[in-house]
PDB file of N, CA and C in Angstrom:
ATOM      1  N   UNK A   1     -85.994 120.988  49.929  1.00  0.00           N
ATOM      2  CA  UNK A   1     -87.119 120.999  50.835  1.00  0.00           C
ATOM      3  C   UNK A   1     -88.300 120.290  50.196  1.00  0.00           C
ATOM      4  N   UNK A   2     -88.432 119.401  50.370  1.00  0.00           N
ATOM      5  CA  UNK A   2     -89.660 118.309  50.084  1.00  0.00           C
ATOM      6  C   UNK A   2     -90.928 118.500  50.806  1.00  0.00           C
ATOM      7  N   UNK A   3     -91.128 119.132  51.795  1.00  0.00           N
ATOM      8  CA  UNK A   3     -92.271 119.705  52.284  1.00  0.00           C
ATOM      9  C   UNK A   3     -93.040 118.211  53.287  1.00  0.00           C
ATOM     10  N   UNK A   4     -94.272 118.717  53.630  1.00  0.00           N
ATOM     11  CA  UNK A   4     -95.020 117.862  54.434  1.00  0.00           C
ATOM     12  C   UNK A   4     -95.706 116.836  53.193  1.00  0.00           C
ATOM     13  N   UNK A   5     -95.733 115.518  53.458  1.00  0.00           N
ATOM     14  CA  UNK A   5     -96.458 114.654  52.587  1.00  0.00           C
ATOM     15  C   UNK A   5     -96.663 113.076  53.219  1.00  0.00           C
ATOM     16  N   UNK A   6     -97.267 112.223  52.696  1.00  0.00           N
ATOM     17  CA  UNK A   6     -97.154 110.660  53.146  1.00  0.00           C
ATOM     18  C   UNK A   6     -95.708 109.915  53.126  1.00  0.00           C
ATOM     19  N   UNK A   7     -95.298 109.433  53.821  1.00  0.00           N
ATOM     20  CA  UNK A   7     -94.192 108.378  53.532  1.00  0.00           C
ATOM     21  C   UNK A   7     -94.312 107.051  53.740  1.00  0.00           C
ATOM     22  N   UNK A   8     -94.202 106.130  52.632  1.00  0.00           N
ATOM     23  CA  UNK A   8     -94.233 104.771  52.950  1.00  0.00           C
ATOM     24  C   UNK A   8     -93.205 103.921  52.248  1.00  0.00           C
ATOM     25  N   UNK A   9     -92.913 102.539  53.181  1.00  0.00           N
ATOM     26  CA  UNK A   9     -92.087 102.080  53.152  1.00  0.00           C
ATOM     27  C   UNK A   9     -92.038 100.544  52.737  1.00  0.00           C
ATOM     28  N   UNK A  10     -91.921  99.806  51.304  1.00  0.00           N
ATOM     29  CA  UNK A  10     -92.739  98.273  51.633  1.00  0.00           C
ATOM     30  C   UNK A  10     -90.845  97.665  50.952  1.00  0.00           C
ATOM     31  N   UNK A  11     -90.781  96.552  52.030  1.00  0.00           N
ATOM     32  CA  UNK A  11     -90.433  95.341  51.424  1.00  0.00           C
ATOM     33  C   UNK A  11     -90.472  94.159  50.921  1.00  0.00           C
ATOM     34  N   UNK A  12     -89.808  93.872  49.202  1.00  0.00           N
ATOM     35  CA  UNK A  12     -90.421  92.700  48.983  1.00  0.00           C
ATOM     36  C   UNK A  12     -88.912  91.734  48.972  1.00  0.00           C
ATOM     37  N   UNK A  13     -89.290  90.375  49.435  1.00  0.00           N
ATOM     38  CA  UNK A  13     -88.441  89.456  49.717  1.00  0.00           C
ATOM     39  C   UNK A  13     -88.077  88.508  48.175  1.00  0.00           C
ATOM     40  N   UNK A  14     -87.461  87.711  48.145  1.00  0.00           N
ATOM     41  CA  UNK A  14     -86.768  87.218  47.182  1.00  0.00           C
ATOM     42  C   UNK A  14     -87.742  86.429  46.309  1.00  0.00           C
ATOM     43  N   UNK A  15     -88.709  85.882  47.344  1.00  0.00           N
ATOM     44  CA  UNK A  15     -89.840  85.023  46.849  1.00  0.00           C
ATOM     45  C   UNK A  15     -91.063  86.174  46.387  1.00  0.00           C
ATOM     46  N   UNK A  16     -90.976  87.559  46.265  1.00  0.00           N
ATOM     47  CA  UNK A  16     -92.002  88.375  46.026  1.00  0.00           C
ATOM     48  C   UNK A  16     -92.813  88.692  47.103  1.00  0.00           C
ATOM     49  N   UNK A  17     -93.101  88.199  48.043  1.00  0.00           N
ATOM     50  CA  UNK A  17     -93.953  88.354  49.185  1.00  0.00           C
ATOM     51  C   UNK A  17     -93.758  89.777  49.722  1.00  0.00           C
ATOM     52  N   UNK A  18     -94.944  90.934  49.486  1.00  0.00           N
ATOM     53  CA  UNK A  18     -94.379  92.518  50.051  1.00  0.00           C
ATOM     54  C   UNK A  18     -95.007  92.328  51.390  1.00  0.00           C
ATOM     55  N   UNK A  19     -93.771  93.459  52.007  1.00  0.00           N
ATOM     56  CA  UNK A  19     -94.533  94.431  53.546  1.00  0.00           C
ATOM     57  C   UNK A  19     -94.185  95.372  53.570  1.00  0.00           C
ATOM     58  N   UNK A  20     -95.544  96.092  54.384  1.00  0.00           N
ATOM     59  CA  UNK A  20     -95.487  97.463  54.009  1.00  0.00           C
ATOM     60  C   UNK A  20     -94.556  97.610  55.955  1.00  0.00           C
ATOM     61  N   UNK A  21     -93.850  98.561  55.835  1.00  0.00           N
ATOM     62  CA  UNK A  21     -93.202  98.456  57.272  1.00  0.00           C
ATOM     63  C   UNK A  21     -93.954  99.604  57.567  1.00  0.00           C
ATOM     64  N   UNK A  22     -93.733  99.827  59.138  1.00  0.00           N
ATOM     65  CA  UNK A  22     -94.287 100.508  59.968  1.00  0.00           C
ATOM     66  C   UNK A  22     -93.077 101.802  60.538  1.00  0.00           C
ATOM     67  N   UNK A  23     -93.387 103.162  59.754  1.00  0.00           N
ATOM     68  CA  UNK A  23     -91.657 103.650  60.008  1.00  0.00           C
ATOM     69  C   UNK A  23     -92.235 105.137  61.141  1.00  0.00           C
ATOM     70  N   UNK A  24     -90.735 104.945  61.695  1.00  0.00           N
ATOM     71  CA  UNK A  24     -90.946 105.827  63.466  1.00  0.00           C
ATOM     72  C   UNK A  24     -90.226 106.716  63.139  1.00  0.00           C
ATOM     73  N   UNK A  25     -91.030 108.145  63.683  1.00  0.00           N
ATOM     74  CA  UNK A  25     -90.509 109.606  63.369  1.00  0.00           C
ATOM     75  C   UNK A  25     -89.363 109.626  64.315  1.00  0.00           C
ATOM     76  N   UNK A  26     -87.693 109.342  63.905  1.00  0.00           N
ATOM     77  CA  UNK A  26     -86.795 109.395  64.877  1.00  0.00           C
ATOM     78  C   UNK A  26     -86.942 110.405  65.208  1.00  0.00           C
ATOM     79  N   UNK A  27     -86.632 111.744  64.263  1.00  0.00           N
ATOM     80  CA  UNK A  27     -86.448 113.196  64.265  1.00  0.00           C
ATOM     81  C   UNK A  27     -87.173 114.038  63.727  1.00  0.00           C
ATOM     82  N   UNK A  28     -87.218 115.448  63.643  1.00  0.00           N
ATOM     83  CA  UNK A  28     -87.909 115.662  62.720  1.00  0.00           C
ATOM     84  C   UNK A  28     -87.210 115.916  61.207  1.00  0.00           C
ATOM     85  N   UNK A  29     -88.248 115.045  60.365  1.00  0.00           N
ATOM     86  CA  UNK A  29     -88.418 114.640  59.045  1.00  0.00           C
ATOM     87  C   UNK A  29     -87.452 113.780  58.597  1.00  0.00           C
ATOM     88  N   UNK A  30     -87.204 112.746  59.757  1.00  0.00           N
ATOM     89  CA  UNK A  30     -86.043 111.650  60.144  1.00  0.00           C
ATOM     90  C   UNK A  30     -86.782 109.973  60.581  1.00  0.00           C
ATOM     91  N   UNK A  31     -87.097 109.040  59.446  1.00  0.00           N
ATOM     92  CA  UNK A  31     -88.280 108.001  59.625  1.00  0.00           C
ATOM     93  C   UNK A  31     -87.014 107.080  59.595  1.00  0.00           C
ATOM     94  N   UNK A  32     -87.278 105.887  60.343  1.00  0.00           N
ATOM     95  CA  UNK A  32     -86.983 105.047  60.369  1.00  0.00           C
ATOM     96  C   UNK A  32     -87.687 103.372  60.619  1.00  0.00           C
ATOM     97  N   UNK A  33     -87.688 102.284  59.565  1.00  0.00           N
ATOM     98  CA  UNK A  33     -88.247 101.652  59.522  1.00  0.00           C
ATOM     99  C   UNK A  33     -87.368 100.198  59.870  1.00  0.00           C
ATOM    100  N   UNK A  34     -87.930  98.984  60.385  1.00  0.00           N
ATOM    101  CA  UNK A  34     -87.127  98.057  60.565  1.00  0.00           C
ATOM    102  C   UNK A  34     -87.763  96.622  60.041  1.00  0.00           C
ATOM    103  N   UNK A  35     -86.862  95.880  59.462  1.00  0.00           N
ATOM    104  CA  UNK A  35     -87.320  94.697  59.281  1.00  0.00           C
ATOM    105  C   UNK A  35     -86.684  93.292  58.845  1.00  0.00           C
ATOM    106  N   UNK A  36     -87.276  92.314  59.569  1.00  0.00           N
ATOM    107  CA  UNK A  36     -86.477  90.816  59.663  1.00  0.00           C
ATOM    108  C   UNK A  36     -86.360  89.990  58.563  1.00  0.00           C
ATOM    109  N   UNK A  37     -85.425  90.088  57.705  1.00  0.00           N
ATOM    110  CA  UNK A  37     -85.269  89.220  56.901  1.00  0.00           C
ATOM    111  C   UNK A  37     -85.397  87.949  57.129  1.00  0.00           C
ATOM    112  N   UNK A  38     -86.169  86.847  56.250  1.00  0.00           N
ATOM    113  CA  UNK A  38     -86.046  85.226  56.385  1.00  0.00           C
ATOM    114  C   UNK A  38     -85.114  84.254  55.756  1.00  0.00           C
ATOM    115  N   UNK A  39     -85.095  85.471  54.713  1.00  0.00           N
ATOM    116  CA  UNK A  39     -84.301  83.918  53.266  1.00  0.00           C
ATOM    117  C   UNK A  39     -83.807  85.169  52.681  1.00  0.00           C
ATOM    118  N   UNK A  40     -81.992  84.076  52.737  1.00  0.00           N
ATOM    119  CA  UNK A  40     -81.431  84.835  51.848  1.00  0.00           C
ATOM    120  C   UNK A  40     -81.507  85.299  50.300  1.00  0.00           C
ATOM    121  N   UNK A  41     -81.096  86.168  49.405  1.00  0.00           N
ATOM    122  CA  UNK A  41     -81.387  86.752  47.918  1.00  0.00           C
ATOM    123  C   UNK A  41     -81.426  88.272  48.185  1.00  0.00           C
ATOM    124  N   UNK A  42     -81.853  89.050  47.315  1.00  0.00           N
ATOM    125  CA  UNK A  42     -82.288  90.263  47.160  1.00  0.00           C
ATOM    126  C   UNK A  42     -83.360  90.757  47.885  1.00  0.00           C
ATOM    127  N   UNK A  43     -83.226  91.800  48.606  1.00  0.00           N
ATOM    128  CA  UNK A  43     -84.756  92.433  48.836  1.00  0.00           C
ATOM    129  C   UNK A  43     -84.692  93.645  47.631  1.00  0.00           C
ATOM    130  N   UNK A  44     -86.174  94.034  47.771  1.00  0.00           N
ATOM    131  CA  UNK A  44     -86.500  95.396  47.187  1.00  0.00           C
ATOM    132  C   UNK A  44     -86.969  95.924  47.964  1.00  0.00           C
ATOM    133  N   UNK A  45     -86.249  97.383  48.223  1.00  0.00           N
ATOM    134  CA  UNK A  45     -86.948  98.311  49.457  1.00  0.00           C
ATOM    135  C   UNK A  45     -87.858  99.286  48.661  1.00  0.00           C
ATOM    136  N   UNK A  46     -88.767  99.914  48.936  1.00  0.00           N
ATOM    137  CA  UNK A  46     -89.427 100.730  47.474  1.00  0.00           C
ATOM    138  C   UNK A  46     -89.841 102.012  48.958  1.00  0.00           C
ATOM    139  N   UNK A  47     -89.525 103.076  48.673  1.00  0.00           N
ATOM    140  CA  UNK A  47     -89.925 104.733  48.926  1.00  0.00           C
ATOM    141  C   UNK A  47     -90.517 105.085  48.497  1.00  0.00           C
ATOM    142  N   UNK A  48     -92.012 105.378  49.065  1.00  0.00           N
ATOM    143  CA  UNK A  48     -92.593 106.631  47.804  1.00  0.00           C
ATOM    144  C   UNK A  48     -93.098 107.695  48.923  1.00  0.00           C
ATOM    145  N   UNK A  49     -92.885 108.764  48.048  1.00  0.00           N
ATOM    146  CA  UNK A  49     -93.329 110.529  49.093  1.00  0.00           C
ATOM    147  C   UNK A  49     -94.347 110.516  48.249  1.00  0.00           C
ATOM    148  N   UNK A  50     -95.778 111.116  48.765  1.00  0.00           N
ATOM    149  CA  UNK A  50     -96.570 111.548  48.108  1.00  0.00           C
ATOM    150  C   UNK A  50     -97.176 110.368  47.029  1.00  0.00           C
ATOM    151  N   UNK A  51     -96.834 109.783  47.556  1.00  0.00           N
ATOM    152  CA  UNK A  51     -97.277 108.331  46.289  1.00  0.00           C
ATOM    153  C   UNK A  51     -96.232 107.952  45.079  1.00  0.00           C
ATOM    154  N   UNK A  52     -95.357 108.948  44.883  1.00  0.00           N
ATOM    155  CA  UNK A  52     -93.936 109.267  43.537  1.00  0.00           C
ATOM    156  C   UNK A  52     -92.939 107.961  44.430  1.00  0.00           C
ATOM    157  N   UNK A  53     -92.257 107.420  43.746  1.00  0.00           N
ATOM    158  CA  UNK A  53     -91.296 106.448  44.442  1.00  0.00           C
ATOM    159  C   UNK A  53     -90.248 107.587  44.556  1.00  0.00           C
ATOM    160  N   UNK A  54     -89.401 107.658  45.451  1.00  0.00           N
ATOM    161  CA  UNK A  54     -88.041 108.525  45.639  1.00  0.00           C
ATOM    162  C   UNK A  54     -87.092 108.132  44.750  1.00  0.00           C
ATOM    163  N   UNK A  55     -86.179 109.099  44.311  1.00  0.00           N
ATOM    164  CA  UNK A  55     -85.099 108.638  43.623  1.00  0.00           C
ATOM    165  C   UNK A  55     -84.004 107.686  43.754  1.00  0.00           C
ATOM    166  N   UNK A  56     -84.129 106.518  42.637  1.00  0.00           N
ATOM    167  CA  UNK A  56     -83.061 104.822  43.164  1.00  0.00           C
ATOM    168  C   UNK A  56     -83.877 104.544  43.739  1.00  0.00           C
ATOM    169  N   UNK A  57     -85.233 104.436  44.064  1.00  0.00           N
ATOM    170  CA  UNK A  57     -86.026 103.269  44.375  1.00  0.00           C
ATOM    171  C   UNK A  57     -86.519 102.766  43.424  1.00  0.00           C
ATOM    172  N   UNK A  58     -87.103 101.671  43.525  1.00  0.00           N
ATOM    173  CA  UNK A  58     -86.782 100.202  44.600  1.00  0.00           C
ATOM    174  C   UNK A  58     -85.098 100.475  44.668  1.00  0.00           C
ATOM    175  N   UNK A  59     -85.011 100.170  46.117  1.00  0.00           N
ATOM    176  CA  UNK A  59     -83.324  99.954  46.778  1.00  0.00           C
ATOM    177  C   UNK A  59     -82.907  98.274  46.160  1.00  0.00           C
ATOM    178  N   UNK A  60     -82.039  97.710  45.778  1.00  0.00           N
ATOM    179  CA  UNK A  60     -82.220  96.270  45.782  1.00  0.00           C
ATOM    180  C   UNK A  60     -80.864  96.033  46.879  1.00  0.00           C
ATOM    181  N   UNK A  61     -81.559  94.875  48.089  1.00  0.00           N
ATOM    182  CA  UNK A  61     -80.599  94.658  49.589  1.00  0.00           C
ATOM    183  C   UNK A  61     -80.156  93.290  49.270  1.00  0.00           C
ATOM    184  N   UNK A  62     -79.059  93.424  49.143  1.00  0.00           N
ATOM    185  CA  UNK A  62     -78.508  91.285  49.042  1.00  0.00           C
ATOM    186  C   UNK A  62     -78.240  91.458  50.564  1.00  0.00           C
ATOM    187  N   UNK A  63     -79.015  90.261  50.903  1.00  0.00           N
ATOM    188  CA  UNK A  63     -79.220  89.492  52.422  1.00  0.00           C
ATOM    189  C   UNK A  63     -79.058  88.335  51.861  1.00  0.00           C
ATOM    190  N   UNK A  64     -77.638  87.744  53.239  1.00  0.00           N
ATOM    191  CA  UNK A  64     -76.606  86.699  52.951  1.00  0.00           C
ATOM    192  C   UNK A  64     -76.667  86.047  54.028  1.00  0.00           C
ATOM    193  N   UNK A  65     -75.901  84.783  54.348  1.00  0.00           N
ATOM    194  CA  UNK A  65     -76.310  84.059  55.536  1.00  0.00           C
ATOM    195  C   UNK A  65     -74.630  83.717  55.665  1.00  0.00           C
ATOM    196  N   UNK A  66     -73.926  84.902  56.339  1.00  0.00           N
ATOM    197  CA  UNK A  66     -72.488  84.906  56.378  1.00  0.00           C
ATOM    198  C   UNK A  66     -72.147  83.655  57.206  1.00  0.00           C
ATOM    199  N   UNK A  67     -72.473  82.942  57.994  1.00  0.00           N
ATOM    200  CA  UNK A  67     -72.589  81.730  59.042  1.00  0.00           C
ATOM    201  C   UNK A  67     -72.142  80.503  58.129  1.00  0.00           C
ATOM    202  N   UNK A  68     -72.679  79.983  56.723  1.00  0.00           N
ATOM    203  CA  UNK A  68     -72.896  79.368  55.763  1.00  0.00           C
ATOM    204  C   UNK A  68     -71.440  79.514  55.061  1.00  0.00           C
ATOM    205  N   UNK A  69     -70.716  80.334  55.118  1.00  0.00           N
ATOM    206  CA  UNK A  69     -69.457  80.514  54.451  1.00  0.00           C
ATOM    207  C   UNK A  69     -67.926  80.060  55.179  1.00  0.00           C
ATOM    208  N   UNK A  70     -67.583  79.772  53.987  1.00  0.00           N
ATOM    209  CA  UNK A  70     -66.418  78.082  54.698  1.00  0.00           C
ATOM    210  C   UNK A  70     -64.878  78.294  53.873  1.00  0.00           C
ATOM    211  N   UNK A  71     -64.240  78.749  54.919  1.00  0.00           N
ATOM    212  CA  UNK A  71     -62.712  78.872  54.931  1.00  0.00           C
ATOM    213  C   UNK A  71     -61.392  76.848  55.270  1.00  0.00           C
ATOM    214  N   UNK A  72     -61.216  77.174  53.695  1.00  0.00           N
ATOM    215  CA  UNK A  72     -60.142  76.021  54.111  1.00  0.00           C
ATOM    216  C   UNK A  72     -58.939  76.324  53.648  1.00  0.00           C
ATOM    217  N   UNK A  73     -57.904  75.444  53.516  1.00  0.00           N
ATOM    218  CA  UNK A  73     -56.673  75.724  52.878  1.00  0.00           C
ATOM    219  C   UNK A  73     -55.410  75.756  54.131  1.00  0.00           C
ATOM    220  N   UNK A  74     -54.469  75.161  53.412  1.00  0.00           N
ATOM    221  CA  UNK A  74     -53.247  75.852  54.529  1.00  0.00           C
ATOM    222  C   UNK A  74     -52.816  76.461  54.558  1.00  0.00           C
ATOM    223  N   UNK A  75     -53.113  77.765  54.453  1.00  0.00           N
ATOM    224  CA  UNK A  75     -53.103  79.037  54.565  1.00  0.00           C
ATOM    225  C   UNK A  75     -53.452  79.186  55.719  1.00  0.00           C
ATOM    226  N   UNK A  76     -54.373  78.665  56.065  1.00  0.00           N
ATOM    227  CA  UNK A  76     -55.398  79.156  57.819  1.00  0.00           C
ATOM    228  C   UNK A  76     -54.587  78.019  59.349  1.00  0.00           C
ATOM    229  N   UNK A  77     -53.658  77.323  58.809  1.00  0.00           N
ATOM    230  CA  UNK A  77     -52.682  76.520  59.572  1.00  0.00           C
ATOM    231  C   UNK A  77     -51.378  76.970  59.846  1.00  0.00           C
ATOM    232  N   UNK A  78     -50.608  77.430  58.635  1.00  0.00           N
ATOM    233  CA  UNK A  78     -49.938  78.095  58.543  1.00  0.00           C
ATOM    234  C   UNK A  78     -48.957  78.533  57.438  1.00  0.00           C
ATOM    235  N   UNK A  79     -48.520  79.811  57.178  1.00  0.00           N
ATOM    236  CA  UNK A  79     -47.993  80.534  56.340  1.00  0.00           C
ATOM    237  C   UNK A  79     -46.418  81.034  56.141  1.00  0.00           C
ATOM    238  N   UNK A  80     -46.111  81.432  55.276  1.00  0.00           N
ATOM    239  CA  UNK A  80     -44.392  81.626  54.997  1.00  0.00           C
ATOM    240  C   UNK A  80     -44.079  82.843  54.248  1.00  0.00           C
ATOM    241  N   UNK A  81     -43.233  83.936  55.143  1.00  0.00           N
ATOM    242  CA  UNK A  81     -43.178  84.965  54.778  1.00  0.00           C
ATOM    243  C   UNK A  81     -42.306  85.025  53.260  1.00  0.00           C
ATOM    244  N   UNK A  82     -42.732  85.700  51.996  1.00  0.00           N
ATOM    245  CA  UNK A  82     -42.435  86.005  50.634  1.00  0.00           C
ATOM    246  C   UNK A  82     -42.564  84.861  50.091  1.00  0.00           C
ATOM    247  N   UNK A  83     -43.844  84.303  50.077  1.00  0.00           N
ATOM    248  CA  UNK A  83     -44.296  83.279  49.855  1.00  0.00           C
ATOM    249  C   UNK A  83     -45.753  83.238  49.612  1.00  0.00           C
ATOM    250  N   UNK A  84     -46.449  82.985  48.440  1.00  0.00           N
ATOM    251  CA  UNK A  84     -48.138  82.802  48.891  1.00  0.00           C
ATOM    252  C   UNK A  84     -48.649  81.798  49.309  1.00  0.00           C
ATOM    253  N   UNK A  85     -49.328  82.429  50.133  1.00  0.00           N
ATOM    254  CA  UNK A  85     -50.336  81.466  51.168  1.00  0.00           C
ATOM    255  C   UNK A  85     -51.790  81.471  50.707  1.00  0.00           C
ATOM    256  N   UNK A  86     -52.116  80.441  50.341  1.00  0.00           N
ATOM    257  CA  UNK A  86     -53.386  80.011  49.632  1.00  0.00           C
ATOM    258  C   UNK A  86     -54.707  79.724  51.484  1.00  0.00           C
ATOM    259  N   UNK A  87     -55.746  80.905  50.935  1.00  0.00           N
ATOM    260  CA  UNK A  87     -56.670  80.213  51.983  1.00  0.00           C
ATOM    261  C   UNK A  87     -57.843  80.291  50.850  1.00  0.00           C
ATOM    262  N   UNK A  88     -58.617  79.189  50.651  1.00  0.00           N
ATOM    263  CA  UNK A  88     -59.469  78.892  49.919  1.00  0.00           C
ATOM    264  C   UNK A  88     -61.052  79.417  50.894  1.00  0.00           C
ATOM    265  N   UNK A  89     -62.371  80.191  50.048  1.00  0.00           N
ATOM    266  CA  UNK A  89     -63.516  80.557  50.597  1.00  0.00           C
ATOM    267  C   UNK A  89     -64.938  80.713  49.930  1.00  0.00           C
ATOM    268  N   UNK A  90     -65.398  79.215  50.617  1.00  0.00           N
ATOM    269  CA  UNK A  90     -66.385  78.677  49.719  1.00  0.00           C
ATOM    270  C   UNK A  90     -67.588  80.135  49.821  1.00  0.00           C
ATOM    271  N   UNK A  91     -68.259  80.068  49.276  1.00  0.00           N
ATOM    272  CA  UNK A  91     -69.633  81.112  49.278  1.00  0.00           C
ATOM    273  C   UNK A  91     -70.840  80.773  48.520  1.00  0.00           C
ATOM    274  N   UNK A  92     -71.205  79.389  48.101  1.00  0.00           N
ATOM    275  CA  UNK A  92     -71.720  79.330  47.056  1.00  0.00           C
ATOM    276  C   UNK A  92     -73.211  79.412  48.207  1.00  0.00           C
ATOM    277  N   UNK A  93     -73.200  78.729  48.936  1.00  0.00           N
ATOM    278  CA  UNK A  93     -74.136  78.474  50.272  1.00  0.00           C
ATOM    279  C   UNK A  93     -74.940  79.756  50.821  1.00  0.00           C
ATOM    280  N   UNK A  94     -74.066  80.382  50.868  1.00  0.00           N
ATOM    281  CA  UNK A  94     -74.263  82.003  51.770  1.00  0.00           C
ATOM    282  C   UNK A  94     -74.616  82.729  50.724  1.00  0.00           C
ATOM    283  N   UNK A  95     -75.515  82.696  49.858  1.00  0.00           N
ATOM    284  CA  UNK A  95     -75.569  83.868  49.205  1.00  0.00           C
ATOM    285  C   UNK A  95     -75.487  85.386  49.111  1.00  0.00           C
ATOM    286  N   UNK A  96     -76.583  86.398  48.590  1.00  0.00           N
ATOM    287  CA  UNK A  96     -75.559  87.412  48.003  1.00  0.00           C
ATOM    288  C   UNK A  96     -74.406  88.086  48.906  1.00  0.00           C
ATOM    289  N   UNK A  97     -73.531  89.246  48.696  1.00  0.00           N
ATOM    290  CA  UNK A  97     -73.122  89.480  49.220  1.00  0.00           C
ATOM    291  C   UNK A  97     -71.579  90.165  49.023  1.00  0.00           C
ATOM    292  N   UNK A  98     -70.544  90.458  49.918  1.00  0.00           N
ATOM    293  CA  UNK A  98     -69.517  91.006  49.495  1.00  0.00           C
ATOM    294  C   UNK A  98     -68.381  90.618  50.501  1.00  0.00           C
ATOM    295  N   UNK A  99     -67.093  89.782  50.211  1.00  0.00           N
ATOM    296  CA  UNK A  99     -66.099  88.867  50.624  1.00  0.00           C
ATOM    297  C   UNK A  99     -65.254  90.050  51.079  1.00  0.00           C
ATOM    298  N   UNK A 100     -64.720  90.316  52.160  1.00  0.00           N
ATOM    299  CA  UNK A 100     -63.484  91.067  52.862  1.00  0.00           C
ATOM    300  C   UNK A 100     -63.011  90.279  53.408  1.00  0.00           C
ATOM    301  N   UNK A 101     -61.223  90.663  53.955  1.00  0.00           N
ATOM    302  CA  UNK A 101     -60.623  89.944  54.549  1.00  0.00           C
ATOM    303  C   UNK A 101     -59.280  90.627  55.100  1.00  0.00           C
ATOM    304  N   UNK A 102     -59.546  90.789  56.625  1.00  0.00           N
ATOM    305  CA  UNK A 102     -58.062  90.952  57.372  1.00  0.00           C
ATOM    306  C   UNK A 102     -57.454  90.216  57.776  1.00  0.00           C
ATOM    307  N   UNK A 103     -56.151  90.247  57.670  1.00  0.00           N
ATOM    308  CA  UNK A 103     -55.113  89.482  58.250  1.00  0.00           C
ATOM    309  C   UNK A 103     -54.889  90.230  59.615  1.00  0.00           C
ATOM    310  N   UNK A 104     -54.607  89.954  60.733  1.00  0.00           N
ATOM    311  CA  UNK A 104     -54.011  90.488  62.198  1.00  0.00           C
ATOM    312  C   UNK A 104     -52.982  89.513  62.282  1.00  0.00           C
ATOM    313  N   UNK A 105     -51.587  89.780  62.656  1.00  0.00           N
ATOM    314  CA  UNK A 105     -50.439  89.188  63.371  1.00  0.00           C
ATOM    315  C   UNK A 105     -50.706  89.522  64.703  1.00  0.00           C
ATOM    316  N   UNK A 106     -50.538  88.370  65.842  1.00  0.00           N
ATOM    317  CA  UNK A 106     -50.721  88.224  67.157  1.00  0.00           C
ATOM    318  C   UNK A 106     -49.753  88.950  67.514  1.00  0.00           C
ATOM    319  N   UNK A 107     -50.037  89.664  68.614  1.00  0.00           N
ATOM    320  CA  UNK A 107     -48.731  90.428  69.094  1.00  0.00           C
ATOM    321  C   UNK A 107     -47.647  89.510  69.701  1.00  0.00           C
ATOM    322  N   UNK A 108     -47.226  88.644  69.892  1.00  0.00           N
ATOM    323  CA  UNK A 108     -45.844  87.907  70.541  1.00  0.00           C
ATOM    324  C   UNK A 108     -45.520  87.723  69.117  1.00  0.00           C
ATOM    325  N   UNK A 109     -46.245  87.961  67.749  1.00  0.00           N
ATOM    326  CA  UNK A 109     -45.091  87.420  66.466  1.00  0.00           C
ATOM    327  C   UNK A 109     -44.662  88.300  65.964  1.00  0.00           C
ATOM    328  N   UNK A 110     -44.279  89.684  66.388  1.00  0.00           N
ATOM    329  CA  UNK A 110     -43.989  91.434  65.835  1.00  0.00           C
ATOM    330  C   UNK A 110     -42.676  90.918  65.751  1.00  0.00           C
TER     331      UNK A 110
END
């Protein structure tokens, strides 16, 4: 129980530039704040109650520009079962961030 106190919320962008956000009582003692990233890198989100930063703040946010990231190889043409299939995935462009990947078989190839 943290009790009644100030809450504020600032982000700073990759280039250092802070904002302080503007955060909405969803619930009670439930804030929520929103804001538009420009350029990809790191943000720092920073919490403080009472003026104390919260615990693990500064948050650090890698904001990536997934659009920027480039699949080649024939792998993505086509593939051969017990066999590896090479699909090559550039990222150097799209910065920070974290690479997943599903495969789906179309249903007429079951």
């Amino acid at each position: 129980e943290a009790g009644m106190a100030p809450i504020i919320a600032q982000v700073t962008n990759p280039s250092g530039q802070a904002e302080i956000l503007t955060l909405d009582n969803k619930q009670e003692l439930v804030f929520e704040g929103l804001y538009l990233p420009e350029e990809p890198g790191y943000y720092g989100v920073e919490v403080k109650f009472d003026d104390e930063a919260v615990p693990n703040s500064p948050y650090l946010v890698p904001i990536g520009q997934p659009e920027k990231v480039v699949l080649d190889g024939e792998g993505l043409e086509y593939a051969f079962v017990g066999l590896d299939n090479v699909i090559d995935c550039y990222t150097k462009q799209a910065g920070p961030g974290h690479i997943t990947a599903e495969f789906i078989s179309p249903p007429e190839a079951s």
